[in-house]
N, C-alpha and C. Protein backbone atom coordinates (compact mmCIF):
# COMPACT_ATOMS: atom_id res chain seq x y z
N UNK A 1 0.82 -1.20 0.00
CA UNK A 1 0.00 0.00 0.00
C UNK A 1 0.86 1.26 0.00
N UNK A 2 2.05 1.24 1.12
CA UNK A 2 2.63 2.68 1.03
C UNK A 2 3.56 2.33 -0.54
N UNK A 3 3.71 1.32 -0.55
CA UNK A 3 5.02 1.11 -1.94
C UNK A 3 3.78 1.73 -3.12
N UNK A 4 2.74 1.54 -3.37
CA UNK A 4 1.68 2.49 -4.25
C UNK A 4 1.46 4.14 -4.32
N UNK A 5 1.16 4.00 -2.75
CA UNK A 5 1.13 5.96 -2.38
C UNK A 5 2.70 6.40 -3.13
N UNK A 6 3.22 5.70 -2.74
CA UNK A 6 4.83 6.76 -3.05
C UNK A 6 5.24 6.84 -4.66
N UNK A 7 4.89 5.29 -5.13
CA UNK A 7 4.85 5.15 -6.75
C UNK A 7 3.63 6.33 -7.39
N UNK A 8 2.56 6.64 -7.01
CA UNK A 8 1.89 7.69 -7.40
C UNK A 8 1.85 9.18 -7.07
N UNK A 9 2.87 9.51 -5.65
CA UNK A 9 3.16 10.91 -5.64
C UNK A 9 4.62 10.71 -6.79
N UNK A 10 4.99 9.68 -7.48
CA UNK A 10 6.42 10.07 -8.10
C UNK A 10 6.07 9.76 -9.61
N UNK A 11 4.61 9.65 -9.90
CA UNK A 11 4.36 9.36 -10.94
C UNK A 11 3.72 11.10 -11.19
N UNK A 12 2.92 11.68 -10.14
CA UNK A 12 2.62 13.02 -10.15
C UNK A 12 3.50 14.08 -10.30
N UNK A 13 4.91 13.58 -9.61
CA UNK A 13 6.01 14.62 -9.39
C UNK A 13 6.43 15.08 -11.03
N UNK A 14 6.52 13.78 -11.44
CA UNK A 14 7.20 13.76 -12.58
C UNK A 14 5.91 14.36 -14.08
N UNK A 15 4.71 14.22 -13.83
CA UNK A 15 4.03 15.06 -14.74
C UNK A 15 3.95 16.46 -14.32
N UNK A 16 3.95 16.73 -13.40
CA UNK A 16 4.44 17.83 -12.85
C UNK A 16 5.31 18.85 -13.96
N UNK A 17 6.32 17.98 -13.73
CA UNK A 17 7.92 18.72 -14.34
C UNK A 17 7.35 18.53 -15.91
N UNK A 18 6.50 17.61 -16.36
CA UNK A 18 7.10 17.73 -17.61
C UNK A 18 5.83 19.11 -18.23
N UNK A 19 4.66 19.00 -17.16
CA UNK A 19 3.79 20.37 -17.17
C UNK A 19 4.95 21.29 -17.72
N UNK A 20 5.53 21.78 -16.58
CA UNK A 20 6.25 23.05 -16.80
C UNK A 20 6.63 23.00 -17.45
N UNK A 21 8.20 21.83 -18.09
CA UNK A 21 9.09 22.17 -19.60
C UNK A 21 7.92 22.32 -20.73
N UNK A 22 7.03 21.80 -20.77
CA UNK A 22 5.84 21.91 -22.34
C UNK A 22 5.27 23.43 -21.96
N UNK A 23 4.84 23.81 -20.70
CA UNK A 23 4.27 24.77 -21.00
C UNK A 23 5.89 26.25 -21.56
N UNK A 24 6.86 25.80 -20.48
CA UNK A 24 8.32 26.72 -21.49
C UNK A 24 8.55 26.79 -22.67
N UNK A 25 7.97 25.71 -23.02
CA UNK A 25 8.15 25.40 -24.61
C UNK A 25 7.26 26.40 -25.55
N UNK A 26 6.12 25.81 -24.25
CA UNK A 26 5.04 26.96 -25.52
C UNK A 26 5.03 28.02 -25.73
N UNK A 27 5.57 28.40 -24.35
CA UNK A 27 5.99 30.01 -24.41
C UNK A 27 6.76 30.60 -25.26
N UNK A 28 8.16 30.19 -25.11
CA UNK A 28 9.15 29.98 -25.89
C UNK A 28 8.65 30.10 -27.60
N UNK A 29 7.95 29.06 -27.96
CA UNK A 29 6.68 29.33 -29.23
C UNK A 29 6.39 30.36 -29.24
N UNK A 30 5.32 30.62 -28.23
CA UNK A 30 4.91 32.21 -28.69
C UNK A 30 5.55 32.86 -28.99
N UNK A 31 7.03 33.28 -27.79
CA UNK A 31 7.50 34.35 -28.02
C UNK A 31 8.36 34.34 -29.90
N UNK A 32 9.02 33.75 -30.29
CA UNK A 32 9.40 32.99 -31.59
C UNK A 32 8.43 33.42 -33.13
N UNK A 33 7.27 33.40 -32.56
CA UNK A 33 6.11 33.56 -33.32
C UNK A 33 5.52 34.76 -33.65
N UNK A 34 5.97 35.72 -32.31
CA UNK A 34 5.67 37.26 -32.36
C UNK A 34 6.74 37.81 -33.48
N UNK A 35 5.98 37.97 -34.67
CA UNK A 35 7.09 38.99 -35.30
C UNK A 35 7.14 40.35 -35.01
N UNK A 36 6.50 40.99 -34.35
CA UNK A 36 6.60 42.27 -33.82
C UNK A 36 7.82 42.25 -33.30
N UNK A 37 8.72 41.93 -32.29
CA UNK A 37 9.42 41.69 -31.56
C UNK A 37 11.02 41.48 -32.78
N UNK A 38 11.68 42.17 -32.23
CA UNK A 38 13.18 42.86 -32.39
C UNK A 38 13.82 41.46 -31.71
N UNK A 39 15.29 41.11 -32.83
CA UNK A 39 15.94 40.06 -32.57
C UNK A 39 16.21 39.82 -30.82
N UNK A 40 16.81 41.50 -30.39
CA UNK A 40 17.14 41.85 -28.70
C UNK A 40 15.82 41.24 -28.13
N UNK A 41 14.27 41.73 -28.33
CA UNK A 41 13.36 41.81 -27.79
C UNK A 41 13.16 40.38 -27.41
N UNK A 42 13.49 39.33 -28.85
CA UNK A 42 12.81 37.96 -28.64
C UNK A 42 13.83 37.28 -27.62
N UNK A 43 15.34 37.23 -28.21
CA UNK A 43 16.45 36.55 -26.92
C UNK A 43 16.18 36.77 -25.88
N UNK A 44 15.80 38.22 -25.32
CA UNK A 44 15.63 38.80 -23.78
C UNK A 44 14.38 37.69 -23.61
N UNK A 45 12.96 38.23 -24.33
CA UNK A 45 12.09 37.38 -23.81
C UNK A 45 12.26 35.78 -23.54
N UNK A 46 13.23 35.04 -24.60
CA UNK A 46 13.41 33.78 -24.04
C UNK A 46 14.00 33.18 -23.10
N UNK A 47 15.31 33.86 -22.69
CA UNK A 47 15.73 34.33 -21.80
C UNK A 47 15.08 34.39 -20.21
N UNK A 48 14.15 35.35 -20.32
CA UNK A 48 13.27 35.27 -19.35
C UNK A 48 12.15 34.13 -18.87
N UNK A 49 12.10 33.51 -19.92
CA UNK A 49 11.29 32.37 -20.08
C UNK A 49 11.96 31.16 -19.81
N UNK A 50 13.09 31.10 -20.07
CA UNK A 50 14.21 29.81 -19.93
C UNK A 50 13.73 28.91 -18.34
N UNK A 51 14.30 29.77 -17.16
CA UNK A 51 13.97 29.21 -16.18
C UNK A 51 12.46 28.12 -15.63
N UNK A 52 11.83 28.72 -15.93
CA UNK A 52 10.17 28.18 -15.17
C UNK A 52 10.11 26.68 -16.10
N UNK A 53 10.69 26.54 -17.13
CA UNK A 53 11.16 24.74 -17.51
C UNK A 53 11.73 24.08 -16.41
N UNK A 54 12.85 24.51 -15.98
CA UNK A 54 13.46 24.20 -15.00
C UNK A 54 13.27 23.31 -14.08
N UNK A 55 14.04 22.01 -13.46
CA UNK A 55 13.08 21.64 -12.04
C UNK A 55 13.03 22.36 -10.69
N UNK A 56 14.20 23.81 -10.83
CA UNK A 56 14.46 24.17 -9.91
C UNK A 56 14.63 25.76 -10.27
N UNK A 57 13.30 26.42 -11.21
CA UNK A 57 13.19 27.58 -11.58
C UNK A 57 13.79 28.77 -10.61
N UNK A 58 14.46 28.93 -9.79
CA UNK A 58 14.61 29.82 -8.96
C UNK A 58 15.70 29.83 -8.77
N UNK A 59 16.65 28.52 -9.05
CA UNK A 59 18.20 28.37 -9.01
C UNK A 59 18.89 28.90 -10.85
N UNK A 60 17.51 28.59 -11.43
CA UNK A 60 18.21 28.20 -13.19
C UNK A 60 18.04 29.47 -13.57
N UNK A 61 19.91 30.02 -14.43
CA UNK A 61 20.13 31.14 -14.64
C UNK A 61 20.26 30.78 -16.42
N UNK A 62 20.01 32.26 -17.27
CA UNK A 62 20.00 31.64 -18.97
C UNK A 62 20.95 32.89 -18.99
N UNK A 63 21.95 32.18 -19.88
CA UNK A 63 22.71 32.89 -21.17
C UNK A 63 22.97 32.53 -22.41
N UNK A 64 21.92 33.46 -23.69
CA UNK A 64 21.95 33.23 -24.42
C UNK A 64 22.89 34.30 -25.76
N UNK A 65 23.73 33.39 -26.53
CA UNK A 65 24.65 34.17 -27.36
C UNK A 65 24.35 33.97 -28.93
N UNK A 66 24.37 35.43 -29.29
CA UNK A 66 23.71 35.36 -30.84
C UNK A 66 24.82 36.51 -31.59
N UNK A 67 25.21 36.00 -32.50
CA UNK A 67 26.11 36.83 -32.91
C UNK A 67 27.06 37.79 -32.04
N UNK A 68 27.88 37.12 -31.30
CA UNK A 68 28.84 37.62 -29.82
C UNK A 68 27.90 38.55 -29.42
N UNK A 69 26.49 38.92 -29.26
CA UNK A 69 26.02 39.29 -27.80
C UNK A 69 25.25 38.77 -27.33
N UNK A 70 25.19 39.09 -25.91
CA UNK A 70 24.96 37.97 -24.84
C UNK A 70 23.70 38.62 -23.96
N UNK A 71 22.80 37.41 -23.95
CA UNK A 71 21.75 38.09 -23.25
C UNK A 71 21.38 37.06 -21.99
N UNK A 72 21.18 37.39 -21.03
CA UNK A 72 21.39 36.38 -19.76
C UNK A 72 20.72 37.31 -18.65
N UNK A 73 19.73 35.89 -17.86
CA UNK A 73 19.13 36.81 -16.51
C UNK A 73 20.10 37.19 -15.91
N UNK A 74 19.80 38.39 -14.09
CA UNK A 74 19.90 38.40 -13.52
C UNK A 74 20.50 37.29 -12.63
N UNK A 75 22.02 37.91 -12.01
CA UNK A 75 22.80 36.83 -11.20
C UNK A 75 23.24 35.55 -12.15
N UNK A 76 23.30 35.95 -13.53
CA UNK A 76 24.07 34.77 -14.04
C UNK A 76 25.41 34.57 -14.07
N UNK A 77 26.23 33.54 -13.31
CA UNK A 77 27.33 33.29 -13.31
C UNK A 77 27.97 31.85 -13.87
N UNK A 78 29.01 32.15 -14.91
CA UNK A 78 29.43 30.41 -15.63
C UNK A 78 29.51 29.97 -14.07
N UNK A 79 28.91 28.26 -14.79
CA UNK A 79 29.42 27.15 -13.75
C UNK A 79 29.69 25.83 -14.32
N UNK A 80 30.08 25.24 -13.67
CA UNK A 80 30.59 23.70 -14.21
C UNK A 80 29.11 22.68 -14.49
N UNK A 81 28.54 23.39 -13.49
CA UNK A 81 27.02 22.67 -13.54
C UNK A 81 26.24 23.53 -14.62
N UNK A 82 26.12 23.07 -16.03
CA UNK A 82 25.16 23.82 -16.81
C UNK A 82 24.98 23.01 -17.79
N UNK A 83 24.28 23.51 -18.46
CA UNK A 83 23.27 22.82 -20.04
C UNK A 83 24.01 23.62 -21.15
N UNK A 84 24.86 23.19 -22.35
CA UNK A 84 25.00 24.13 -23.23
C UNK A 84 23.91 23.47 -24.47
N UNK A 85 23.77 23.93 -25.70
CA UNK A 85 23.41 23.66 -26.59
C UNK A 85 23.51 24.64 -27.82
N UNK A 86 23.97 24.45 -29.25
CA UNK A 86 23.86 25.12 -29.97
C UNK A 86 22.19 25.74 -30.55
N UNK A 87 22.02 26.68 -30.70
CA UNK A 87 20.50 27.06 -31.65
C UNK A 87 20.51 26.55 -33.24
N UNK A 88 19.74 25.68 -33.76
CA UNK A 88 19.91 25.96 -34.90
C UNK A 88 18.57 26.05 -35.80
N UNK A 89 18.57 27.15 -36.92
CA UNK A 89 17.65 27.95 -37.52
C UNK A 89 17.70 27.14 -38.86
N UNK A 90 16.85 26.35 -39.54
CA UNK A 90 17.19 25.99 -40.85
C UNK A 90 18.63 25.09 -41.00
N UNK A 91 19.30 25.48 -42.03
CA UNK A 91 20.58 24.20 -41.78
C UNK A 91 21.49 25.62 -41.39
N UNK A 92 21.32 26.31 -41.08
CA UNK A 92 22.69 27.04 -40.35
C UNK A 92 22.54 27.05 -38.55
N UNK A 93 23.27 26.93 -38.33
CA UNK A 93 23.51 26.69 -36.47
C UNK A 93 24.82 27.57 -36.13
N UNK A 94 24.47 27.51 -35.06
CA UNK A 94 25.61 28.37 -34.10
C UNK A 94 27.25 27.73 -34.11
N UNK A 95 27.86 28.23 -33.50
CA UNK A 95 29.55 27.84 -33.25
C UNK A 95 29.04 26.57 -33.02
């Protein structure tokens, strides 16, 4: 019985998390989708959006680099602990 309760708060935990990364995603979409929005305007906004994917939105800092400038929240500092990934647009991609 408790080996059930615990298998179903970790079956919840985990839709949980993947709530948040899909709903980042979508955001992320939107913002992508707004052509109103200035190359600066959209990085910043994704940027801002990066974290709340996160499992630990309040620790997770974004820096994002587009043609050597750099757009990154508040209190972002390199660490050994991070995610890199290139962007890529069509068949051209980043460094």
């Amino acid at each position: 019985m408790a080996d059930d309760i615990l298998r179903d708060d970790n079956i919840l935990e985990n839709l949980r998390e993947r709530e948040k990364e899909l709903n980042c995603l979508y955001k992320v979409d939107e913002i992508l989708s707004n052509h109103q929005l200035s190359p600066a305007e959209t990085f910043e906004a994704v940027v801002r959006i990066m974290p709340s994917g996160w499992r630990f939105p309040e620790l997770c800092r974004v820096k994002l680099i587009f043609n050597g400038v750099s757009y990154q929240t508040p209190g972002f500092v390199s660490s050994p602990i991070s995610e890199l990934c290139d962007i890529r647009v069509g068949t051209h991609h980043g460094p």
